[in-house]
Protein backbone atom coordinates (compact mmCIF):
# COMPACT_ATOMS: atom_id res chain seq x y z
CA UNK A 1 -154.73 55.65 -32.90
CA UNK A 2 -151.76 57.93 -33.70
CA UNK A 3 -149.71 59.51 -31.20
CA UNK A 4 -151.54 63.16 -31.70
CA UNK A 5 -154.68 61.66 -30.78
CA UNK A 6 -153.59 59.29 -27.79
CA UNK A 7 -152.12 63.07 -26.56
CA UNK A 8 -155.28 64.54 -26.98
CA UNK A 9 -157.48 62.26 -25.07
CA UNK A 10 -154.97 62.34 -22.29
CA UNK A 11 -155.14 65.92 -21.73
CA UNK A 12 -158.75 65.67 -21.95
CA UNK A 13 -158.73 63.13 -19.18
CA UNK A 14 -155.99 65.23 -17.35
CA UNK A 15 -158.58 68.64 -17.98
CA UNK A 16 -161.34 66.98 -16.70
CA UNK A 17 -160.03 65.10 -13.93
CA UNK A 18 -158.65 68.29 -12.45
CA UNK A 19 -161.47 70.65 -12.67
CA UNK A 20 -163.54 67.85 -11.42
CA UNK A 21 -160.82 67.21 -8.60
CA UNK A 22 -160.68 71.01 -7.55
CA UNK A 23 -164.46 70.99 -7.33
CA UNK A 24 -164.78 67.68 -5.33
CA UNK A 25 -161.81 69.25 -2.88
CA UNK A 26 -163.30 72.58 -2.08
CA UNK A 27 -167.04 71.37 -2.08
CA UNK A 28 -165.40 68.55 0.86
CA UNK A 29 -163.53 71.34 2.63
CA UNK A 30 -166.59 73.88 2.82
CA UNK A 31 -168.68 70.77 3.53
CA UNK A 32 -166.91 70.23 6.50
CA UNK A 33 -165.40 73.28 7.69
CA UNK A 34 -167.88 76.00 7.01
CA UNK A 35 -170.94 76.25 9.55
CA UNK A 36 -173.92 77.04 7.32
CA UNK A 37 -174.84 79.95 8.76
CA UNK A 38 -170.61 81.20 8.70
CA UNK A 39 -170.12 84.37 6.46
CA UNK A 40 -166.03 84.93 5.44
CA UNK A 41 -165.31 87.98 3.63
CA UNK A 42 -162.23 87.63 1.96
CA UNK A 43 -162.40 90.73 0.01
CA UNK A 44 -164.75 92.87 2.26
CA UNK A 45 -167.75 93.90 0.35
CA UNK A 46 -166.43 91.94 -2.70
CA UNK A 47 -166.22 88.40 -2.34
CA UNK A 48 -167.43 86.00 0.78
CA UNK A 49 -167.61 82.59 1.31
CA UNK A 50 -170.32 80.82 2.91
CA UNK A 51 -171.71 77.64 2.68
CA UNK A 52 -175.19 76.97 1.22
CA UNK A 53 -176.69 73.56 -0.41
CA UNK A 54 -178.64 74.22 -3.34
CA UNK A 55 -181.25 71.92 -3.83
CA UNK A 56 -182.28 72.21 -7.16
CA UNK A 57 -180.08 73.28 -10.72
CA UNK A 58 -178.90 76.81 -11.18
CA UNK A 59 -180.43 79.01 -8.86
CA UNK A 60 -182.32 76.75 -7.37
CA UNK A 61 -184.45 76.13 -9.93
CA UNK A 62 -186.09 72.89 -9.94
CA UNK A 63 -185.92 72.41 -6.25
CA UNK A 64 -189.37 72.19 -5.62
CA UNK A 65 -189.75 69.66 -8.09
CA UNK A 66 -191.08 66.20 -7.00
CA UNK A 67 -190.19 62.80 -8.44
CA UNK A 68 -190.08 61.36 -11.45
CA UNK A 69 -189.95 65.05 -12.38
CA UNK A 70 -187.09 66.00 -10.42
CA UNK A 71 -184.70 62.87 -10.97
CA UNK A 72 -185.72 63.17 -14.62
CA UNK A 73 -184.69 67.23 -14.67
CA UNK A 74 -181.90 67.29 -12.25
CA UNK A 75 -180.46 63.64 -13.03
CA UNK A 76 -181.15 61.70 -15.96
CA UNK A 77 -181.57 64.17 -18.49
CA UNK A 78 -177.73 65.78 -17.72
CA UNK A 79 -176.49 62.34 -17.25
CA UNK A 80 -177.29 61.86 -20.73
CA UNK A 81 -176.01 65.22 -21.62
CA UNK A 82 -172.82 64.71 -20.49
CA UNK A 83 -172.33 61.17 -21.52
CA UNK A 84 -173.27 63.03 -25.29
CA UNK A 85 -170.87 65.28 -24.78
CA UNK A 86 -168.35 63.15 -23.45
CA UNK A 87 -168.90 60.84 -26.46
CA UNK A 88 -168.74 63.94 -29.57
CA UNK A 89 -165.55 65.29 -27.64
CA UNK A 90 -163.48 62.13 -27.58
CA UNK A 91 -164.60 60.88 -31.07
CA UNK A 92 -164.40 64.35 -32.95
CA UNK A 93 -161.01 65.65 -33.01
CA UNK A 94 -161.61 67.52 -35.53
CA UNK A 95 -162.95 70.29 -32.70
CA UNK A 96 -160.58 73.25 -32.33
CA UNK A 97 -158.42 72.91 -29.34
CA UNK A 98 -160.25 75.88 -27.27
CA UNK A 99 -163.71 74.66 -28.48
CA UNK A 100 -162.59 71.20 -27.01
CA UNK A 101 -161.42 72.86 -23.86
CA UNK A 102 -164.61 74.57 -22.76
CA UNK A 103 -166.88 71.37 -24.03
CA UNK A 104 -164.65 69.11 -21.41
CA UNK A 105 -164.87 71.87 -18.75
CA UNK A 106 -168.15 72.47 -18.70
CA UNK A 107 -168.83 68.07 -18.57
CA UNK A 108 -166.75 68.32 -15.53
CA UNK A 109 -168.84 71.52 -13.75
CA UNK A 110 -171.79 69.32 -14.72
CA UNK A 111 -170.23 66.48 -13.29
CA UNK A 112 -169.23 67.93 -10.06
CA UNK A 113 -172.54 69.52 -9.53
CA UNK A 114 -174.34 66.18 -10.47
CA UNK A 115 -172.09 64.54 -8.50
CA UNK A 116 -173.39 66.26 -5.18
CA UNK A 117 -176.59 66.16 -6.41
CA UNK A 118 -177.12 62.21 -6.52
CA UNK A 119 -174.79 61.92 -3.85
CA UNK A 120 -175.88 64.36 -1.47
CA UNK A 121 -179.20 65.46 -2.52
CA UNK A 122 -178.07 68.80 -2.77
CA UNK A 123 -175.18 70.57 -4.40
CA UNK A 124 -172.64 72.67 -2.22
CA UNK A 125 -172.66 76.48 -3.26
CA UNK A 126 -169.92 78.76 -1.26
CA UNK A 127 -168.42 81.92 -2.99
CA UNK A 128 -170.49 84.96 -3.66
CA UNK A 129 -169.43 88.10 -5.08
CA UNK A 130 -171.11 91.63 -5.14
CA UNK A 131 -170.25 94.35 -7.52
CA UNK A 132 -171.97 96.67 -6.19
CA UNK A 133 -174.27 97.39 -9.50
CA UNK A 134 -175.01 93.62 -9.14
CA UNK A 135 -174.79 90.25 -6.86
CA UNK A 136 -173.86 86.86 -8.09
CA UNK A 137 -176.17 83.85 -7.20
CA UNK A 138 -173.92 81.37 -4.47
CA UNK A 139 -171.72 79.33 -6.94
CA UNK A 140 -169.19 76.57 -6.59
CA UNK A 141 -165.69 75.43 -8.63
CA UNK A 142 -168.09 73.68 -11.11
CA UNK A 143 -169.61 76.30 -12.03
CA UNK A 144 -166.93 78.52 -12.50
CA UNK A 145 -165.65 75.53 -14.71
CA UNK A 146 -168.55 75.84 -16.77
CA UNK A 147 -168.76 79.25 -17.01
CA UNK A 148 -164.58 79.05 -18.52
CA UNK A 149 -165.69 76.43 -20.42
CA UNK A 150 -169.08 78.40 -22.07
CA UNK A 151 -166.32 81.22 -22.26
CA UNK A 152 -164.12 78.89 -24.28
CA UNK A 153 -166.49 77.74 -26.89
CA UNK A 154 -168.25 81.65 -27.21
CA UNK A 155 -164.12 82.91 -28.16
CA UNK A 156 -163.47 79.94 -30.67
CA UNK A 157 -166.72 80.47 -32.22
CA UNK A 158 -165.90 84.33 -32.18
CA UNK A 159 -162.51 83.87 -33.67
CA UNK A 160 -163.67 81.53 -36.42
CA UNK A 161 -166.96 83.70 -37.78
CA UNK A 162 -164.25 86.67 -37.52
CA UNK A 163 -161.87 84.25 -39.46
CA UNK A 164 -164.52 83.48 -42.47
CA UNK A 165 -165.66 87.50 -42.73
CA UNK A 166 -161.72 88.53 -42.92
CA UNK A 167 -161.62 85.35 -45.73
CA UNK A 168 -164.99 86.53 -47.25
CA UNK A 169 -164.07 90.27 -47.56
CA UNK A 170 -160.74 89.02 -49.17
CA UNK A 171 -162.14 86.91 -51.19
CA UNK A 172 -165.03 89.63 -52.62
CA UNK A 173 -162.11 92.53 -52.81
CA UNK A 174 -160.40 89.81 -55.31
CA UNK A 175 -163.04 89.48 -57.50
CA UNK A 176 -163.77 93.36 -57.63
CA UNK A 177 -159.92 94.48 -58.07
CA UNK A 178 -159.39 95.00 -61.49
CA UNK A 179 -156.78 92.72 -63.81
């Protein structure tokens, strides 16, 4: 392997084990500092913390789920996922760099939360925001990791498609500009 690609899987590992490391250090922290029932405003009316453990995937869906079902939903089947995406991101490189970004953050938000889940039974959710119009669901680091990360991947894509048109239109003017 070439130097280029020894630096990329390094700041892959770096990506990931930081977003993963944020998540595990806040989740702890909430875990045990923040009474369940405790409601912090930070930005009053805006944004609180509080501490709530989500039983099931996002927004709690799944919870009610009984096994197999629910270690096959909430477990197995994104422990495959991310080993999947774990495996195309290290062995593709052709990937653009932001495309690459958002796939390894959203692996570690799915990490983190799967983490908790198998760990804890439950994942820990703790900032909450209200704009008024509309209310967030309780969320965690992870999932503001994945969000990024789905962020990442929707720009790239953007910036490509707008990328071939530009080349496209080009391409067609060209052909229709006389000699």
């Amino acid at each position: 392997m070439n130097k280029k690609g020894i630096l990329r899987i390094l700041a892959i590992v770096l990506i990931f084990i930081a977003s993963v490391g944020l998540d595990r250090v806040t989740k702890l922290y909430i875990r045990d500092h923040v009474h369940i029932s405790d409601n912090i405003f930070v930005i009053k009316n805006f944004f609180t913390i509080l501490h709530a453990e989500n039983t099931g995937a996002f927004l709690s869906l799944g919870d009610s789920l009984q096994n197999p079902w629910r270690f096959i939903l909430l477990s197995l089947l994104p422990l495959i996922a991310l080993a999947f995406g774990i495996g195309y991101v290290m062995l593709k490189p052709s990937i653009g760099k932001l495309t690459t970004i958002g796939i390894v953050l959203v692996i570690a938000g799915g990490a983190g939360n799967l983490y908790d889940r198998m760990m804890y039974g439950s994942v820990t959710d703790f900032m909450h925001m209200n704009f008024h119009i509309f209310q967030t669901g309780v969320f965690n680091v992870a999932d503001v990791s994945i969000m990024i990360g789905m962020g990442l991947i929707l720009l790239e894509s953007w910036k490509k498609d707008k990328a071939a048109k530009k080349k496209q239109q080009e391409e067609a003017d060209a052909e229709t500009t006389p000699a």
